[in-house]
Each structure stands twice: as structure tokens, then as C-alpha cells.
C-alpha atoms as a PDB file:
ATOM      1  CA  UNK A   1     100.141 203.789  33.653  1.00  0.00           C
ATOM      2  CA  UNK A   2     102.949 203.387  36.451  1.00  0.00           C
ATOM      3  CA  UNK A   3     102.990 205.052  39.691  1.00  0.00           C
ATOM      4  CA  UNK A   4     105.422 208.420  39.291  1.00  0.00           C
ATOM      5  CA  UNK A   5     106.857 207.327  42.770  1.00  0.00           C
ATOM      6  CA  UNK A   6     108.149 204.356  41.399  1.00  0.00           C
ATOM      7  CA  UNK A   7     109.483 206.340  37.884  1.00  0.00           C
ATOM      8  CA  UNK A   8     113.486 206.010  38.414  1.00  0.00           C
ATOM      9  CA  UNK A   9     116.068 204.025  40.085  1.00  0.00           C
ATOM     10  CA  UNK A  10     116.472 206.704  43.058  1.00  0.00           C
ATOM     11  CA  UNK A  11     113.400 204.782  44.639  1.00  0.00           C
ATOM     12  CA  UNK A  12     115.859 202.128  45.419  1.00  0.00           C
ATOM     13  CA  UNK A  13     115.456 200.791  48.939  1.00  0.00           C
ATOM     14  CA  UNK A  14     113.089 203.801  49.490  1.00  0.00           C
ATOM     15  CA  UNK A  15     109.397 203.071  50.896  1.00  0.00           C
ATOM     16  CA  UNK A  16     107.095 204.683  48.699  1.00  0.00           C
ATOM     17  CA  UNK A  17     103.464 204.259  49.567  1.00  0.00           C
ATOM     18  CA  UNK A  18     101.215 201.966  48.067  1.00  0.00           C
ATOM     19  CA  UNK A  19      98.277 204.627  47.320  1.00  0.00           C
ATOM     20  CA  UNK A  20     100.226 207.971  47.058  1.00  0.00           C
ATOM     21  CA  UNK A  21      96.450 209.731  46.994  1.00  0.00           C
ATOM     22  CA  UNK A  22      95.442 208.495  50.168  1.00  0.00           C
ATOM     23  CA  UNK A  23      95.094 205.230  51.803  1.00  0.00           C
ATOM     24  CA  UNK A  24      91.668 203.471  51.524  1.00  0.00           C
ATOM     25  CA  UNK A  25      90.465 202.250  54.770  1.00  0.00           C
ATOM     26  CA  UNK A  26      93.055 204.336  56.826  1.00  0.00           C
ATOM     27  CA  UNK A  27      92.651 204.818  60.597  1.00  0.00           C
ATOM     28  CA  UNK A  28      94.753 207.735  60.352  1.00  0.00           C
ATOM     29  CA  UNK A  29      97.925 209.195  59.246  1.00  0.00           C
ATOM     30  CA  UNK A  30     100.768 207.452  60.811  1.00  0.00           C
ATOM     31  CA  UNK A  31     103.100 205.625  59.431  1.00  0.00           C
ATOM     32  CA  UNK A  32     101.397 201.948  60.699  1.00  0.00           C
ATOM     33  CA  UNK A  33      98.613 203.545  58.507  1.00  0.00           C
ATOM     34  CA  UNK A  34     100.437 203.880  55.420  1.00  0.00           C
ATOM     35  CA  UNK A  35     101.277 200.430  53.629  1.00  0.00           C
ATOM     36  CA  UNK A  36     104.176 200.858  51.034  1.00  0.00           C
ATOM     37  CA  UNK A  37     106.475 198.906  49.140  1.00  0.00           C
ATOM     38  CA  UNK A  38     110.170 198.887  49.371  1.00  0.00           C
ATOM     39  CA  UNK A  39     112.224 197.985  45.874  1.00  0.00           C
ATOM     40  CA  UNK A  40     115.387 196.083  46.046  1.00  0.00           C
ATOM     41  CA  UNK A  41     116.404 196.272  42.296  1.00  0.00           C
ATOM     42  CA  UNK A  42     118.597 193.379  41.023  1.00  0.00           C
ATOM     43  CA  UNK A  43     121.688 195.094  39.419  1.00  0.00           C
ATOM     44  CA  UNK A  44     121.357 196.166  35.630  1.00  0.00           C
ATOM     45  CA  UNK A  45     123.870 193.075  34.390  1.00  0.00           C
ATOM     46  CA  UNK A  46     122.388 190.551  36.840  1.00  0.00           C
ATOM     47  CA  UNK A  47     118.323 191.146  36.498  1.00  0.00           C
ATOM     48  CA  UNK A  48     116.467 188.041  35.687  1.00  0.00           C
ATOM     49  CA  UNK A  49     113.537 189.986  34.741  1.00  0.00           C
ATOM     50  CA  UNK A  50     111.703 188.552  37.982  1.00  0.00           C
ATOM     51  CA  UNK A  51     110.467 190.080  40.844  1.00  0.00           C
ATOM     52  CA  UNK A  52     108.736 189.283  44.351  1.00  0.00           C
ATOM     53  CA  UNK A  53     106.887 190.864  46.535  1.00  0.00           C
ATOM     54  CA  UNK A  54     107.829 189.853  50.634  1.00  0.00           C
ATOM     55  CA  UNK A  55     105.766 189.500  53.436  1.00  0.00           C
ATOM     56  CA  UNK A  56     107.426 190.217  56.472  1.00  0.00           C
ATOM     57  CA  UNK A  57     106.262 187.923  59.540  1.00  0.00           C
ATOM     58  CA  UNK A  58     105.325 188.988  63.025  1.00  0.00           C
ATOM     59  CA  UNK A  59     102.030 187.592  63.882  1.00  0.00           C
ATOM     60  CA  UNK A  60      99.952 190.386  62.442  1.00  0.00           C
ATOM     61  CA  UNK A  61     101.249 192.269  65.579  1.00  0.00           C
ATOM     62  CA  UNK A  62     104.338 193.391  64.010  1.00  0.00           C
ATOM     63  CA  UNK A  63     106.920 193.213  61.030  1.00  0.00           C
ATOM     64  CA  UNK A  64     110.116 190.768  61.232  1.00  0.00           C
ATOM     65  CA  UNK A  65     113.161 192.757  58.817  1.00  0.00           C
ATOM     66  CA  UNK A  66     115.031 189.738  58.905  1.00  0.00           C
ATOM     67  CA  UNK A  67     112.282 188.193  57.019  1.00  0.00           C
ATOM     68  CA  UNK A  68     112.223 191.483  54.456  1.00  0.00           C
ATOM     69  CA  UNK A  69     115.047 193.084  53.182  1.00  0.00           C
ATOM     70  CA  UNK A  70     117.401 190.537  54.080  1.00  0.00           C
ATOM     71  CA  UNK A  71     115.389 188.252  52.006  1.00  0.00           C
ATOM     72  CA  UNK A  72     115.374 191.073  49.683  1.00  0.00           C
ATOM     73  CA  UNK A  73     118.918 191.341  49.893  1.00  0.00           C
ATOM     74  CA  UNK A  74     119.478 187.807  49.274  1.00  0.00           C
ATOM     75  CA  UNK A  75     117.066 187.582  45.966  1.00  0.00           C
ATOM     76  CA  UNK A  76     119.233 190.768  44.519  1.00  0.00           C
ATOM     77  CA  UNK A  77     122.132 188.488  44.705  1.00  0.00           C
ATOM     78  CA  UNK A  78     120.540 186.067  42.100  1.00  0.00           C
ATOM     79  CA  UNK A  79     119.251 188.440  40.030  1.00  0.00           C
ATOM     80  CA  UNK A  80     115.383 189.151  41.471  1.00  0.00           C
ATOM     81  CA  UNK A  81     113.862 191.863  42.378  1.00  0.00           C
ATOM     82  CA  UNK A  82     113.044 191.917  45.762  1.00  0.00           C
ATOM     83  CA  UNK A  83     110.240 194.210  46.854  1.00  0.00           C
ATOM     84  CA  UNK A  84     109.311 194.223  51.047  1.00  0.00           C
ATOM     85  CA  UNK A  85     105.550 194.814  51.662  1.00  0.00           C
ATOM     86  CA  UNK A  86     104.845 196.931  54.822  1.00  0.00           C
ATOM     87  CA  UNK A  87     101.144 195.748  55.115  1.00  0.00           C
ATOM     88  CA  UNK A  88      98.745 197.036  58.033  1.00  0.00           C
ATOM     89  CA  UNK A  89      98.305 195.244  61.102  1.00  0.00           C
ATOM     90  CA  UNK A  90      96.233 194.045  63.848  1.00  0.00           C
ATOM     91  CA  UNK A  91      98.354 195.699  66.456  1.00  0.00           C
ATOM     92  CA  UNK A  92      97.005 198.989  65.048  1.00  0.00           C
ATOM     93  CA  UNK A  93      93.224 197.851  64.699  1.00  0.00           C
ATOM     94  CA  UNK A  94      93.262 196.431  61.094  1.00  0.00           C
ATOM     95  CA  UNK A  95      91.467 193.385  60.832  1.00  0.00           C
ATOM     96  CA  UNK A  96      91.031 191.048  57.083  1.00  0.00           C
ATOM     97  CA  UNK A  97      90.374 192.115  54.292  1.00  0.00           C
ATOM     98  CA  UNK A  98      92.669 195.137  54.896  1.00  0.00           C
ATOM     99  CA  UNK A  99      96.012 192.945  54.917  1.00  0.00           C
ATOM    100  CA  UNK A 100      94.835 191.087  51.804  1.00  0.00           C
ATOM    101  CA  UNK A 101      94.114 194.565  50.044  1.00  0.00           C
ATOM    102  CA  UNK A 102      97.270 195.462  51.194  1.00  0.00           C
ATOM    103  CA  UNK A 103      99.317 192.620  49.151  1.00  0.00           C
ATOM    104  CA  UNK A 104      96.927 193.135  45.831  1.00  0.00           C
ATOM    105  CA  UNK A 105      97.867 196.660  46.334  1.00  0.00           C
ATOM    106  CA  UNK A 106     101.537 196.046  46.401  1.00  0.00           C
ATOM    107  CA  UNK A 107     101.594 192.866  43.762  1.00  0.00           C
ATOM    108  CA  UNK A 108      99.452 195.142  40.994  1.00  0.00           C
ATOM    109  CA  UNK A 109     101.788 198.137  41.981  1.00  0.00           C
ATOM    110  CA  UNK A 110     104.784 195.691  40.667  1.00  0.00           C
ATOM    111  CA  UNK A 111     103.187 194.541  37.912  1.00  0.00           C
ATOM    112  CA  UNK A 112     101.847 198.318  36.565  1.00  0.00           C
ATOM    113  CA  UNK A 113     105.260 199.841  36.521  1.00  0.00           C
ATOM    114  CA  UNK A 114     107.298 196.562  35.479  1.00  0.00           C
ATOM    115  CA  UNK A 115     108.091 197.700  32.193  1.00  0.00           C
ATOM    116  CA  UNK A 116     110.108 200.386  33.936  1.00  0.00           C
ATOM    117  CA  UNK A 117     111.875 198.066  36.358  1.00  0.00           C
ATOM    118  CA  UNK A 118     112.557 195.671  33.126  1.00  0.00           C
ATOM    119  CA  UNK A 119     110.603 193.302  34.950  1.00  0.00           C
ATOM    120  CA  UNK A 120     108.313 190.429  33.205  1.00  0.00           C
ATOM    121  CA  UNK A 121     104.964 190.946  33.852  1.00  0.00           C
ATOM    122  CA  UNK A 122     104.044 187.118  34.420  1.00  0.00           C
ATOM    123  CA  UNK A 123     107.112 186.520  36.530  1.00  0.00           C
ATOM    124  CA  UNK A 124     105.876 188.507  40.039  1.00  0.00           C
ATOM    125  CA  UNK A 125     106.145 185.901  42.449  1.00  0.00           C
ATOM    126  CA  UNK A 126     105.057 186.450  46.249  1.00  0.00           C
ATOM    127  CA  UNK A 127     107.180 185.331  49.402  1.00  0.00           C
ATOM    128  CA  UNK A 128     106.010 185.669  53.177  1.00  0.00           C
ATOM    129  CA  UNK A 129     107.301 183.657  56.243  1.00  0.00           C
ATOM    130  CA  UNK A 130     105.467 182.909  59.398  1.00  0.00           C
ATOM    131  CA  UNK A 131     102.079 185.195  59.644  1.00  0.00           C
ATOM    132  CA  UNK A 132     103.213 186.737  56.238  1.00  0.00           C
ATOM    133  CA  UNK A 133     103.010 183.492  54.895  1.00  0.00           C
ATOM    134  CA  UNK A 134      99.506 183.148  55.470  1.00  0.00           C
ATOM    135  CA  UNK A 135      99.252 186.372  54.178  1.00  0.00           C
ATOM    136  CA  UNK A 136     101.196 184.969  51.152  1.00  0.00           C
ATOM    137  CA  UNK A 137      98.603 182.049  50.375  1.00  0.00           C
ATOM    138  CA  UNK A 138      95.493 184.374  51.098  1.00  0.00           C
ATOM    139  CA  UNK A 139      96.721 185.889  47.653  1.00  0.00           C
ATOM    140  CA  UNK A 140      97.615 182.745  46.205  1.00  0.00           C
ATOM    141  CA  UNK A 141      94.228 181.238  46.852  1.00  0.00           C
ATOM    142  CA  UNK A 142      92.313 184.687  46.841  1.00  0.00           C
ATOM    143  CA  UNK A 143      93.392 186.724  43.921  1.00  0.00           C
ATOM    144  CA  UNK A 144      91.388 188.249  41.069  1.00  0.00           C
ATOM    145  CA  UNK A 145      92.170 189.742  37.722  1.00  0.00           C
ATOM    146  CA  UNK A 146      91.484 193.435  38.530  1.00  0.00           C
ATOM    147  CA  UNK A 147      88.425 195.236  37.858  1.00  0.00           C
ATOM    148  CA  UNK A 148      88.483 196.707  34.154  1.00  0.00           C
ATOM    149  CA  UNK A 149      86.220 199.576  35.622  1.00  0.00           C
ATOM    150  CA  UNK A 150      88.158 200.774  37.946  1.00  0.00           C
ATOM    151  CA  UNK A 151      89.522 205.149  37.858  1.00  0.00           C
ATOM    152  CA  UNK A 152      92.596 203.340  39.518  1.00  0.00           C
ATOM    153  CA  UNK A 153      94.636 202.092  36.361  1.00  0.00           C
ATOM    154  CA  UNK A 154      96.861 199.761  38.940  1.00  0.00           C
ATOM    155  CA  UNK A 155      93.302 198.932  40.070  1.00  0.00           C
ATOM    156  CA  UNK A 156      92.656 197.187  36.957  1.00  0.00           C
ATOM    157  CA  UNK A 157      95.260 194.613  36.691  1.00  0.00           C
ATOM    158  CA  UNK A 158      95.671 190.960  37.757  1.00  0.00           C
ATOM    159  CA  UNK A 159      96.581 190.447  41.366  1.00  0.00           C
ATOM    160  CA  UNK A 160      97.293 186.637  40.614  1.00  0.00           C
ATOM    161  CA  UNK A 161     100.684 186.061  42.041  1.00  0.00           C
ATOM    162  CA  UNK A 162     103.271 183.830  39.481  1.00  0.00           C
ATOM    163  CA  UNK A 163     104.111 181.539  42.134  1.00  0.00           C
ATOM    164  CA  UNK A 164     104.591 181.450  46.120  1.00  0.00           C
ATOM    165  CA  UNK A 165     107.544 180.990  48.455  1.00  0.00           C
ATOM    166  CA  UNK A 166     105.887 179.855  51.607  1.00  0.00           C
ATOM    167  CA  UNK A 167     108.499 180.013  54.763  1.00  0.00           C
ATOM    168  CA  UNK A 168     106.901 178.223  58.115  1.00  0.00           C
ATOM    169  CA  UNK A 169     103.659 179.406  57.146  1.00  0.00           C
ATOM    170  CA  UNK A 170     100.322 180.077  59.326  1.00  0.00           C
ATOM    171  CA  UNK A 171      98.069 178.178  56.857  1.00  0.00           C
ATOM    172  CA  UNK A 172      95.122 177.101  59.079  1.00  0.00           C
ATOM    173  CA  UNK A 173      92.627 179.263  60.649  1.00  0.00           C
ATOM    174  CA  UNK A 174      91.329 175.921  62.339  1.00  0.00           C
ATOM    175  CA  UNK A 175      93.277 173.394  64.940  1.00  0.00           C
ATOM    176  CA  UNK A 176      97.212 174.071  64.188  1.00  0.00           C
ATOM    177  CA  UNK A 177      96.637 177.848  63.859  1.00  0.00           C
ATOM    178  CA  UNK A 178      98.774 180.257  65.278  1.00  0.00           C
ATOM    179  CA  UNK A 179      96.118 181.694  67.663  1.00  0.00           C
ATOM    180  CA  UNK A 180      97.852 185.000  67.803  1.00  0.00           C
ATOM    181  CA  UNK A 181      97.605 185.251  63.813  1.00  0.00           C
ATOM    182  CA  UNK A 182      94.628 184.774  63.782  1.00  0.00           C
ATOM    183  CA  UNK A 183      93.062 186.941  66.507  1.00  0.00           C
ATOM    184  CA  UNK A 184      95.058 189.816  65.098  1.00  0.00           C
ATOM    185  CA  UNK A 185      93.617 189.243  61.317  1.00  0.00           C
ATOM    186  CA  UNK A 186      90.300 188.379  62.611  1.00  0.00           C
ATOM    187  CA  UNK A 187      89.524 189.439  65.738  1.00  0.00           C
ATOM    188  CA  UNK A 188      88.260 187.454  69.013  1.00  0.00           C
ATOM    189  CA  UNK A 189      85.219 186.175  67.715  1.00  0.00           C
ATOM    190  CA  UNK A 190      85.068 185.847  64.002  1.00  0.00           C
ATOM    191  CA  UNK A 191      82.358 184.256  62.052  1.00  0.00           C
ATOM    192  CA  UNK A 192      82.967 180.297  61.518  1.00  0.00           C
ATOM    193  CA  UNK A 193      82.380 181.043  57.653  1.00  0.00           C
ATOM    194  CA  UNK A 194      85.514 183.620  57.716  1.00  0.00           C
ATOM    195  CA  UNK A 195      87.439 181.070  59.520  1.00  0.00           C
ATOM    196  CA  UNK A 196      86.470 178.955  57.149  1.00  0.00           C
ATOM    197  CA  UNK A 197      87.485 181.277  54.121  1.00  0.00           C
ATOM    198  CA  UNK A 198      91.280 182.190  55.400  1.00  0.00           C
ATOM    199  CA  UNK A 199      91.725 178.285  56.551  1.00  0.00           C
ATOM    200  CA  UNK A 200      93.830 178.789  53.304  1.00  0.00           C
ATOM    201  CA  UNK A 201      94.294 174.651  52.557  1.00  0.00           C
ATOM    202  CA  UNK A 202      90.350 174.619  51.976  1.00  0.00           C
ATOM    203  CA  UNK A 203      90.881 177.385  49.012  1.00  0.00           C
ATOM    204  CA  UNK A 204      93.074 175.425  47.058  1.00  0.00           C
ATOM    205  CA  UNK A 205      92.127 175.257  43.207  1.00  0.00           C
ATOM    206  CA  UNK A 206      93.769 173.995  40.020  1.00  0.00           C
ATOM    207  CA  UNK A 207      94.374 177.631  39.198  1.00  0.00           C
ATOM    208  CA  UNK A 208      96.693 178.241  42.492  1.00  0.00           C
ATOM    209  CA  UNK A 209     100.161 179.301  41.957  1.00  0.00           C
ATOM    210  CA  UNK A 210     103.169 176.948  41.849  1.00  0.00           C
ATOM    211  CA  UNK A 211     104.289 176.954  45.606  1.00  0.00           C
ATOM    212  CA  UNK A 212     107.710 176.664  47.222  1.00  0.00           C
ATOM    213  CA  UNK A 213     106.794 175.901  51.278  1.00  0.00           C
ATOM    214  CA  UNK A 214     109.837 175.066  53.579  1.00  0.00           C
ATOM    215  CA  UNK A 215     108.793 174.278  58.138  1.00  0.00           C
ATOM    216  CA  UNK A 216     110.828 172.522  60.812  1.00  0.00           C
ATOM    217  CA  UNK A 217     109.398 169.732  62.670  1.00  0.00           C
ATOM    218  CA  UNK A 218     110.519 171.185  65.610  1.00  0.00           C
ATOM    219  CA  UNK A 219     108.736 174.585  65.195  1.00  0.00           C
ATOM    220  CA  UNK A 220     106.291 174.944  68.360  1.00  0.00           C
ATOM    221  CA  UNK A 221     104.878 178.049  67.176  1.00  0.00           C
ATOM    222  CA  UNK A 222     103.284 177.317  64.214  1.00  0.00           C
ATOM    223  CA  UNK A 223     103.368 173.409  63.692  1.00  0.00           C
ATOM    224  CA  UNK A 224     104.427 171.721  60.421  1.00  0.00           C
ATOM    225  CA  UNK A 225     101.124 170.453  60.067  1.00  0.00           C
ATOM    226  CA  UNK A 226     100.367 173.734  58.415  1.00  0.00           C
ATOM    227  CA  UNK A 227     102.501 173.232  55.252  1.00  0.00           C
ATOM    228  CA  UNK A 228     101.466 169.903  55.011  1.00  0.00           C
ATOM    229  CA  UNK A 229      98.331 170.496  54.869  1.00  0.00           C
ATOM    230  CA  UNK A 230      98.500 173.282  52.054  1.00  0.00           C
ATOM    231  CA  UNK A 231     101.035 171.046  50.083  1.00  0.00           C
ATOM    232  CA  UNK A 232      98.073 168.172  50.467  1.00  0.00           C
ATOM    233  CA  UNK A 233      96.005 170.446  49.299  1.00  0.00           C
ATOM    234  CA  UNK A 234      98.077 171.180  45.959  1.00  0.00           C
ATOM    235  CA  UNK A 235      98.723 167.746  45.124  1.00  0.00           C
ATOM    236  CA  UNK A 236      94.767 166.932  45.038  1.00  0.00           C
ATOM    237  CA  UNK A 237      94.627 169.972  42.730  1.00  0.00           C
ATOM    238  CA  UNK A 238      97.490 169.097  40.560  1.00  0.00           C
ATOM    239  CA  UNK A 239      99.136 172.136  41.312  1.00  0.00           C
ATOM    240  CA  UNK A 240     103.373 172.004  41.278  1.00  0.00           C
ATOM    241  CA  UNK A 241     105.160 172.724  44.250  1.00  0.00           C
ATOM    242  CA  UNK A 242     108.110 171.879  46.439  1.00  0.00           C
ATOM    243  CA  UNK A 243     107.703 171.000  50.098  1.00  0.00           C
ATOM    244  CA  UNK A 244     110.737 170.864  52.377  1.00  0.00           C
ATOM    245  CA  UNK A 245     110.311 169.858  55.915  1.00  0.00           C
ATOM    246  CA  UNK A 246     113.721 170.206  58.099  1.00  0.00           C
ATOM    247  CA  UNK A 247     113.986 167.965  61.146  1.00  0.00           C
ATOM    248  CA  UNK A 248     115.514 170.433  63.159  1.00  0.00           C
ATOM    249  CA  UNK A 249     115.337 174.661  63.414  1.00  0.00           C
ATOM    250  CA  UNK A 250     113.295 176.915  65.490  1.00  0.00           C
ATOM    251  CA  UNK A 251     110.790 178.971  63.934  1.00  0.00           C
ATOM    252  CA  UNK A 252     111.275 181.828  62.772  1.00  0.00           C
ATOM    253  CA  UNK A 253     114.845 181.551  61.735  1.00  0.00           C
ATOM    254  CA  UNK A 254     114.859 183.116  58.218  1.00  0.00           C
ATOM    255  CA  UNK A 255     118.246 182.774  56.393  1.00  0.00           C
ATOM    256  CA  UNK A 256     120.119 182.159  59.407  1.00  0.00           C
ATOM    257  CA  UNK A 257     122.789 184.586  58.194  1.00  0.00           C
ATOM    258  CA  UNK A 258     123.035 188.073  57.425  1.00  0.00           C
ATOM    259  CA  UNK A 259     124.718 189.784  53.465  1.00  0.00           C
ATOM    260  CA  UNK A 260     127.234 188.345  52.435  1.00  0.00           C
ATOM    261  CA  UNK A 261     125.277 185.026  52.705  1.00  0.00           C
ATOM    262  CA  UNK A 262     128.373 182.456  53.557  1.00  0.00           C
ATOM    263  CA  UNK A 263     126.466 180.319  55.595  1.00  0.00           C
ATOM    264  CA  UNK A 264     122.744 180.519  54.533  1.00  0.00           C
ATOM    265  CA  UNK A 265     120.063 177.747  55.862  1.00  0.00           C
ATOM    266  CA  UNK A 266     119.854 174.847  53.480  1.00  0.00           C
ATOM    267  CA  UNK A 267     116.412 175.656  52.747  1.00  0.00           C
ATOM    268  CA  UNK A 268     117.241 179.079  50.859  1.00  0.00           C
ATOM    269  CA  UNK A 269     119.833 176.640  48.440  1.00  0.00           C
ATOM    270  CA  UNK A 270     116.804 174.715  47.844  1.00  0.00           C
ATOM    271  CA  UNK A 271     114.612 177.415  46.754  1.00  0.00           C
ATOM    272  CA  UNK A 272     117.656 178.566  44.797  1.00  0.00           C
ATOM    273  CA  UNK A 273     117.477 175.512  42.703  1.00  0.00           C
ATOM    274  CA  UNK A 274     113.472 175.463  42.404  1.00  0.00           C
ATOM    275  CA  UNK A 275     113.221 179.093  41.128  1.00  0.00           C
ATOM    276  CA  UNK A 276     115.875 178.300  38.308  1.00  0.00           C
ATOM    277  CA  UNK A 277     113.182 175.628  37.560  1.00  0.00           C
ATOM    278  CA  UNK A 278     110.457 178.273  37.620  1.00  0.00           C
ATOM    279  CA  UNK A 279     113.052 180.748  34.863  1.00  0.00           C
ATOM    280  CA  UNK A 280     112.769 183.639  37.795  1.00  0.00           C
ATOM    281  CA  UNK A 281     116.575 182.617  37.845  1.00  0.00           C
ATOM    282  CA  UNK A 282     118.468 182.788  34.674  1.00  0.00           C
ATOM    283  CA  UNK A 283     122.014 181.393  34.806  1.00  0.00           C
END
């Protein structure tokens, strides 16, 4: 059963909210407590029949649109559908699991109605930079394969995402955190054992998505230690991936560039060439 909000094309770069009965867990009615989903359909003679859900960055304080919809934007160009997450934050007194809800939410929500969007159901991929990134590999190393019990039809299916594009992502919960991450998802004085559970290198399992991660040595605000530490953590589980570490670049510097995409970072020509390896870009 597919949500009637997401029925037709006219919900084309149009949020549409992720629970259109009511938000579970809401703090109120505002729009930072209403997390929805924004589609950027591929066009009809150019869909792939992929799709992936973004994670916007921003420290759990806020939401970066240069690391959404242009991302989006950039994905429609080769065919995928883009969809931006607008997940609740710590700024507005949400604290974990909310924000991982959030992304299950939004990644089932794809999947229920991709029959619709002539999307293939085992080709939802999910992409977050920065504090959406961790975000991003909480689902890759937390999902589950919906509750068959549920009223909630969407509620039912798989939340397990078909691979991850990981751009300078907060891994860590432990030494090379982002501490501003991590108070907003967890609060000022979280349990060791949550810390633990969201230190998202130590959830790594053979069953973890394929994973693109790209970082710049030079990043000071979340170091480069936390990709390498996730990719470490995929090659011990035998997991593919594709780790690209830039020498220089400041963090947070997304695509570098703005539609039409003439001069693009290196690192989104490289994931380019990885997802035609994954078939989420058909030539």
C-alpha cells in the first residue's frame, strides 16, 4: 500500500510528510516537528530505476541544502532518484532514536510506493554528509526488516538500505567525534553503552551495506580518522566499499558547484563511476 501523498508526479520537489496521520514522538506542530521527504524524480527517459534517500548535514543543529537537493539535483542528472530527508533535530529537543526513526521512516516510505515511482525495490540506497552521515551509517549498521505486525503497512517493510554514500562522515561517538553531533543526538551526558551503540565502526557486520565514504585530510571538523575507521571496519567484515581520502578540501564542501555541474569536486566523478558498478547507474 503506498502513501496517497506520494500517488502522482505533482509531488515533485514537494515535501510531503513522512507520517501524514500524525507524527510519532512529536513535540508539537511546527514544521521542525514534522519530518518529510522531498522527491527529485529522475526524468521518465533517463530513470535508472534507483533511488536514494539524503541526509542533509548540520550537526544535528540544523539542515545543510547544499548537501540535499543539490545532491538531489545532481543524482537526477544520472538518472536516480533523489529523495532529501528533513529529519528532526537536536536544536528542537530531539534526541536518538528519533533521527534514526526518522530515516527508517523515510527509506520504507521509498520503498512502499516504488512501484509507482518505477523504482526497484532493492536498489534504495542512502546518502548523508557530515552529521547526516552518521545518520547515514546508524541505518546502515542499525536497520531491521519491518515488523510484519504492524497497522502501518510502510511499517512492515525492510528498512535495510541497498548501499551507503558516506560524505565526511561523523562515524565515532568516541575520541574523533564531532562533539557537537553528538551532544545534539545524545545529549550532555549519555550512557557509555549508547555511546557505545552509535560509535557506528563498532556495529559493523557482514550484512552492512556496500559503502561509498569520501573525507579530506585537512577537514578539522570532523577528522578523517572517522572514515577510516568505518572503512576498517568493512574490510574485517568483508563488506565492499570505496574509500576516497582527498589531501586537500575543507569540510563541508559538498559538490563544490551548483546545477549545471561544470566543475563538480572529483569525489562526486568517483562516486559516479562506483554506482555504475553498483547498476543504480545504467548507461
Amino acid at each position: 500500500m503506498a502513501l496517497a501523498l506520494f500517488a502522482d508526479a505533482s509531488a515533485q520537489d514537494k515535501e510531503q510528510p513522512l507520517w501524514p496521520n500524525g507524527t510519532p514522538g512529536a513535540k508539537g506542530d511546527l514544521p521542525r516537528d514534522i519530518p518529510t521527504l522531498t522527491p527529485f524524480l529522475a526524468p521518465a527517459g533517463n530513470n535508472s530505476g534507483s533511488a536514494i534517500v539524503i541526509c542533509p548535514g548540520g550537526g544535528y543543529g540544523g539542515l545543510a541544502s547544499h548537501e540535499g537537493a543539490t545532491y538531489a539535483q545532481f543524482l537526477q542528472q544520472h538518472g536516480i532518484n533523489g529523495f532529501v530527508l528533513k529529519y528532526r533535530l537536536g536544536s528542537a529537543g530531539y534526541r536518538h532514536p528519533i533521527m534514526l526513526g526518522d530515516a527508517a521512516r523515510a527509506l520504507r516510505t521509498v520503498r512502499a510506493n516504488a512501484k509507482q515511482w518505477k523504482i526497484d525495490p532493492d536498489k534504495i540506497g542512502i546518502m548523508g554528509s557530515s552529521a547526516g552521515g552518521h545518520l547515514a551509517s546508524t541505518l546502515l549498521t542499525h536497520f531491521d526488516a519491518g515488523n510484519p505486525q504492524a497497522s502501518d503497512p510502510i511499517d512492515r517493510i525492510s528498512s535495510r538500505p541497498s548501499l551507503g554514500v558516506l560524505c565526511y562522515p561523523v562515524i565515532t561517538l568516541g575520541e574523533f567525534t564531532h562533539r557537537g553531533s553528538k551532544r545534539n543526538l545524545l545529549g550532555d551526558k549519555p550512557a557509555a553503552e549508547l555511546v557505545e551503540l552509535l560509535s557506528n565502526e563498532k556495529q559493523v557486520t557482514g550484512n552492512t551495506p556496500p559503502t561509498f565514504l569520501w573525507h579530506t585530510v585537512q577537514d578539522k571538523a570532523v577528522p578523517v580518522e572517522n572514515s577510516l575507521q568505518f572503512a576498517t571496519a568493512l574490510r574485517k567484515a568483508g563488506v565492499p566499499f570505496a574509500l576516497h581520502v582527498y589531501q586537500k578540501g575543507r569540510h563541508g564542501i559538498g559538490l563544490a558547484d551548483k546545477p549545471p555541474f561544470k566543475n563538480i569536486h572529483p569525489w562526486a566523478k568517483d562516486l559516479v563511476f562506483w554506482l555504475k558498478a553498483q547498476g543504480f547507474i545504467v548507461e
